[in-house]
Protein backbone atom coordinates (compact mmCIF):
# COMPACT_ATOMS: atom_id res chain seq x y z
CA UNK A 1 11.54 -27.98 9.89
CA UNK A 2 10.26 -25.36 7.66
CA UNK A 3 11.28 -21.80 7.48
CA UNK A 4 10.51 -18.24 6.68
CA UNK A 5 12.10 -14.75 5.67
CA UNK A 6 10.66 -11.68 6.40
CA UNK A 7 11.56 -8.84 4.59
CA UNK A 8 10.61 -5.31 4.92
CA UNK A 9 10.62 -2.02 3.33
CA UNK A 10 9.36 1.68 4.00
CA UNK A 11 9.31 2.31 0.43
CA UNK A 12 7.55 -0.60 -1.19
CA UNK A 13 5.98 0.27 -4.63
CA UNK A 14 2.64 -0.81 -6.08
CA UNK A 15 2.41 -3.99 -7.23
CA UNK A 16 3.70 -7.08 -6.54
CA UNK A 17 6.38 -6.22 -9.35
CA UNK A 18 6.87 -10.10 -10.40
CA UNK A 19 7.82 -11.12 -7.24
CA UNK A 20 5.62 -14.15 -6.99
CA UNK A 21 6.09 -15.28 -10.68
CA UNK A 22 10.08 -15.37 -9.88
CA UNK A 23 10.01 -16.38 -6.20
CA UNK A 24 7.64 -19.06 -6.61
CA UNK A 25 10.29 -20.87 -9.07
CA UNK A 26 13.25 -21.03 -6.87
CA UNK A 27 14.35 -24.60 -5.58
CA UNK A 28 12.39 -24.68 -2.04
CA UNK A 29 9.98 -22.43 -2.39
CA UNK A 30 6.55 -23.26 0.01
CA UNK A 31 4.77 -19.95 0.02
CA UNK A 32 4.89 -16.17 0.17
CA UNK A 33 2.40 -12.87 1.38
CA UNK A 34 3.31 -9.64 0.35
CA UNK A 35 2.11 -7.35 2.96
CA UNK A 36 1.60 -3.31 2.45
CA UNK A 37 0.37 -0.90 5.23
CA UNK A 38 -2.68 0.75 4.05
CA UNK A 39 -0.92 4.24 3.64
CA UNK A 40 0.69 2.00 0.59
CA UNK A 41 3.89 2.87 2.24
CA UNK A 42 5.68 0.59 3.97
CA UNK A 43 5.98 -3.20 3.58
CA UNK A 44 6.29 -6.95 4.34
CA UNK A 45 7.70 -9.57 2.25
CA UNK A 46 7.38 -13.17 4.15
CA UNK A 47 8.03 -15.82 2.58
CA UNK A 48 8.22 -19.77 3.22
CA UNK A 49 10.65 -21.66 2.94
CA UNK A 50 11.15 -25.65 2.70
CA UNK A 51 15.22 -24.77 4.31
CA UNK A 52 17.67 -22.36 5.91
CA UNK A 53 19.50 -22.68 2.95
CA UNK A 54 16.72 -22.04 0.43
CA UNK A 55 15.41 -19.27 2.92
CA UNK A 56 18.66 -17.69 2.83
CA UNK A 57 19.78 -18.57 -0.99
CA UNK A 58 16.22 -16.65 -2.34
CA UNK A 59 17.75 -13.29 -2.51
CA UNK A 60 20.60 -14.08 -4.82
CA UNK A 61 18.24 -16.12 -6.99
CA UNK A 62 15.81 -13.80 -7.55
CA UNK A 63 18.64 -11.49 -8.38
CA UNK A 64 20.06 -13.81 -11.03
CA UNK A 65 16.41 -13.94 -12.16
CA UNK A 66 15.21 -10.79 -12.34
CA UNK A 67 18.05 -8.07 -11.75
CA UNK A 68 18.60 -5.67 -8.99
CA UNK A 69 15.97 -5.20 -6.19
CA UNK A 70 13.44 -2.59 -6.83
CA UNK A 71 12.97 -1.75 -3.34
CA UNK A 72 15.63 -0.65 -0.27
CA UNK A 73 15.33 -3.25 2.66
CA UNK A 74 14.94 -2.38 6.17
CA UNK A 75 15.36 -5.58 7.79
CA UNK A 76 15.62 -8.95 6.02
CA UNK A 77 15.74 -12.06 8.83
CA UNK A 78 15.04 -15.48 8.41
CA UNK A 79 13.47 -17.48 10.48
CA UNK A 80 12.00 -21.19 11.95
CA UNK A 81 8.73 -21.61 11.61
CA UNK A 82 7.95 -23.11 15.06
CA UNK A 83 3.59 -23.47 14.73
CA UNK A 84 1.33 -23.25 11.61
CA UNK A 85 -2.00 -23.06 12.48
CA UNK A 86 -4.26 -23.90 8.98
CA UNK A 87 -7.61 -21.73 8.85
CA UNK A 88 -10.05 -21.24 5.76
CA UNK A 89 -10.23 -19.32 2.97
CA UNK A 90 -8.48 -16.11 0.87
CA UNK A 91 -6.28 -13.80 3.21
CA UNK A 92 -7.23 -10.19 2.57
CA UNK A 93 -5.46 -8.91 6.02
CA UNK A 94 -2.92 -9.73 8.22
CA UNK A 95 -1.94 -8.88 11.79
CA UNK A 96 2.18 -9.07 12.45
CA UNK A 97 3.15 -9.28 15.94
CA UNK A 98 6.47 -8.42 16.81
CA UNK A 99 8.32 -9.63 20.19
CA UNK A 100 12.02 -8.41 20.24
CA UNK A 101 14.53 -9.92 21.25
CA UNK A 102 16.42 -11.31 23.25
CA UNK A 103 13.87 -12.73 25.51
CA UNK A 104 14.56 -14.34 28.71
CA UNK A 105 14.62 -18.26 28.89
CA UNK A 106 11.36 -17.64 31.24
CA UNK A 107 9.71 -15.05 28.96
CA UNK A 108 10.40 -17.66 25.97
CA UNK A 109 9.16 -20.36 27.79
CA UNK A 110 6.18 -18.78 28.97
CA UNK A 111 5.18 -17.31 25.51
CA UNK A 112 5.25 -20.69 23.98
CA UNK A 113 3.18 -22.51 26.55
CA UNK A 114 0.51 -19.75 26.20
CA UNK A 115 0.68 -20.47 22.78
CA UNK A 116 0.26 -23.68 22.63
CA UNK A 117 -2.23 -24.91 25.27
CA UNK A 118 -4.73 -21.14 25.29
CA UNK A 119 -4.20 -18.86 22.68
CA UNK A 120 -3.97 -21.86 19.32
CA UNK A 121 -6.96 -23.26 20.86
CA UNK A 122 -9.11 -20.35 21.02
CA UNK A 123 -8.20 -19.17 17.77
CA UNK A 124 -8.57 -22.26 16.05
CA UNK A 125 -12.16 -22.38 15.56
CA UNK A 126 -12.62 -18.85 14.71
CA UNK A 127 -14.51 -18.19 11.13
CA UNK A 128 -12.46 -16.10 8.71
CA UNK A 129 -9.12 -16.95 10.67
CA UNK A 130 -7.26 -17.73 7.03
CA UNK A 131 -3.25 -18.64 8.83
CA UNK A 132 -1.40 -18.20 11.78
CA UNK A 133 2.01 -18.77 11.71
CA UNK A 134 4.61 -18.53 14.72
CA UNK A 135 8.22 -17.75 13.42
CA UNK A 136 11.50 -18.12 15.92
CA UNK A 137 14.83 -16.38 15.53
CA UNK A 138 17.49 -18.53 17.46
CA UNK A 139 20.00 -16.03 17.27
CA UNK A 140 18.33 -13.18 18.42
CA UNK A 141 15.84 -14.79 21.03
CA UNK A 142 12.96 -13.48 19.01
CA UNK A 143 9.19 -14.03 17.88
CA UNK A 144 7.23 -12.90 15.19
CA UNK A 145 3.45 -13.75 15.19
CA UNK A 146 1.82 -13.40 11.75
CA UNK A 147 -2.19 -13.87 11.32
CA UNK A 148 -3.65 -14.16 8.06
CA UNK A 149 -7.48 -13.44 7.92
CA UNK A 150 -10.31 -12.76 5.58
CA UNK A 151 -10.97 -9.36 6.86
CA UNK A 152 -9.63 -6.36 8.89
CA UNK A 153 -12.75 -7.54 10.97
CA UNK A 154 -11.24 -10.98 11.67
CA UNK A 155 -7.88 -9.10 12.84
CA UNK A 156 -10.08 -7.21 15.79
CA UNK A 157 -11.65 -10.78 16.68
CA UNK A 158 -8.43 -12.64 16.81
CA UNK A 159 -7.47 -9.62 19.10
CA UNK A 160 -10.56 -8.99 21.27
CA UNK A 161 -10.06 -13.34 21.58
CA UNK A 162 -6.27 -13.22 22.90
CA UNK A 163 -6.77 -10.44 24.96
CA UNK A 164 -10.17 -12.01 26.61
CA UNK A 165 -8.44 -15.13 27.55
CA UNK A 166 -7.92 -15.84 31.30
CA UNK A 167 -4.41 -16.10 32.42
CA UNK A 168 -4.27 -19.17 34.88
CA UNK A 169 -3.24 -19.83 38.14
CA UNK A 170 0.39 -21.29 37.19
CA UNK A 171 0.80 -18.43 34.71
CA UNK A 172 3.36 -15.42 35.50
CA UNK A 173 1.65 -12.15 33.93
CA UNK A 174 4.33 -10.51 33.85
CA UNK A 175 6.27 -12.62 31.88
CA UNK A 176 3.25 -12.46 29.35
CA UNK A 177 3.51 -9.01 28.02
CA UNK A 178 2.40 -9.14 24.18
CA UNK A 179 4.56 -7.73 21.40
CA UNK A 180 6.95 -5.32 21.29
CA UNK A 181 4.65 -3.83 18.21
CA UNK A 182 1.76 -4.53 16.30
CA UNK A 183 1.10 -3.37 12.69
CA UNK A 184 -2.21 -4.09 10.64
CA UNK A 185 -1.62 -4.73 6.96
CA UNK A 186 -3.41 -5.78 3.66
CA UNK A 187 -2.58 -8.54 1.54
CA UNK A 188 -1.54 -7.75 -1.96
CA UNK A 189 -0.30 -10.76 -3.48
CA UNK A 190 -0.20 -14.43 -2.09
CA UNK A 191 1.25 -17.16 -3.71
């Protein structure tokens, strides 16, 4: 199993401030986006991790490696990546759906078959779809749905796509509400 941290920020300043020069070093590392809204404001560290413990070691490394934080944290959660959907090409945008927790059993299970067997289908051919990545948070019963695309125009097709899907005759709608929130950002580093 693979993992992720998400880390965000309503403060986060320009650049990606040697983050993916020092993060990229530490013992586990398998990815990271840095995320900014496009007021430049707030902001999205996620990271990928090849373990919890690596996941959950990264902030005390990169503190040994580069000092103190630049940045105040307002929310810093790891968690299992539980789908990673592979697309094509350089992510310029992302999409980050959140679904708080805790979720009923039902609303969990639900959410993961529509997942699985409509929405990963559908999206899976779709041109400038870059990554999609499904994180799970045990401990607090919650998703996080994170696409990667090639263009703020690819965002609005992934959406117009999971909203135009039919919900089937087994489905419960209302135990398929969406997220919680949705926030559009750009990409400002990858590595």
């Amino acid at each position: 199993m693979t993992y992720a941290r998400i880390q965000t920020t309503d403060n986060r300043p320009s650049g990606s401030f040697g983050l993916t020069e020092v993060i990229s070093g530490h013992p586990g590392f398998a990815g990271l986006f840095l995320l900014s809204e496009p007021s430049g404001q707030a902001g999205v560290l996620l990271t990928l991790w090849k373990s919890r413990e690596d996941a959950e070691l990264a902030s005390e490394r990169t503190r040994t490696a580069a000092g103190p934080r630049p940045i105040t944290l307002t929310s810093d959660t790891v968690y299992e990546i539980e789908d990673d959907l592979p697309g094509r090409g350089t992510a310029t945008a992302a999409l980050v759906g959140w679904f708080d927790g805790p979720l009923s059993p039902a609303r969990i299970a639900a959410a993961r078959r529509r997942g699985r067997e409509v929405i990963h289908p559908a999206l899976g051919p779709l041109p400038g779809r870059v990554r999609s990545l499904v994180l799970w948070q045990p401990a607090e019963q919650s998703f996080v749905v994170v696409h990667l695309a090639s263009s703020a125009a690819v965002l609005d097709a992934i959406g117009d796509t999971v909203r135009s899907l039919p919900v089937a005759e087994d489905e419960d709608l209302a135990l398929l509400t969406g997220p919680d929130r949705m926030v559009k950002y750009q990409v400002v580093a990858e590595g």
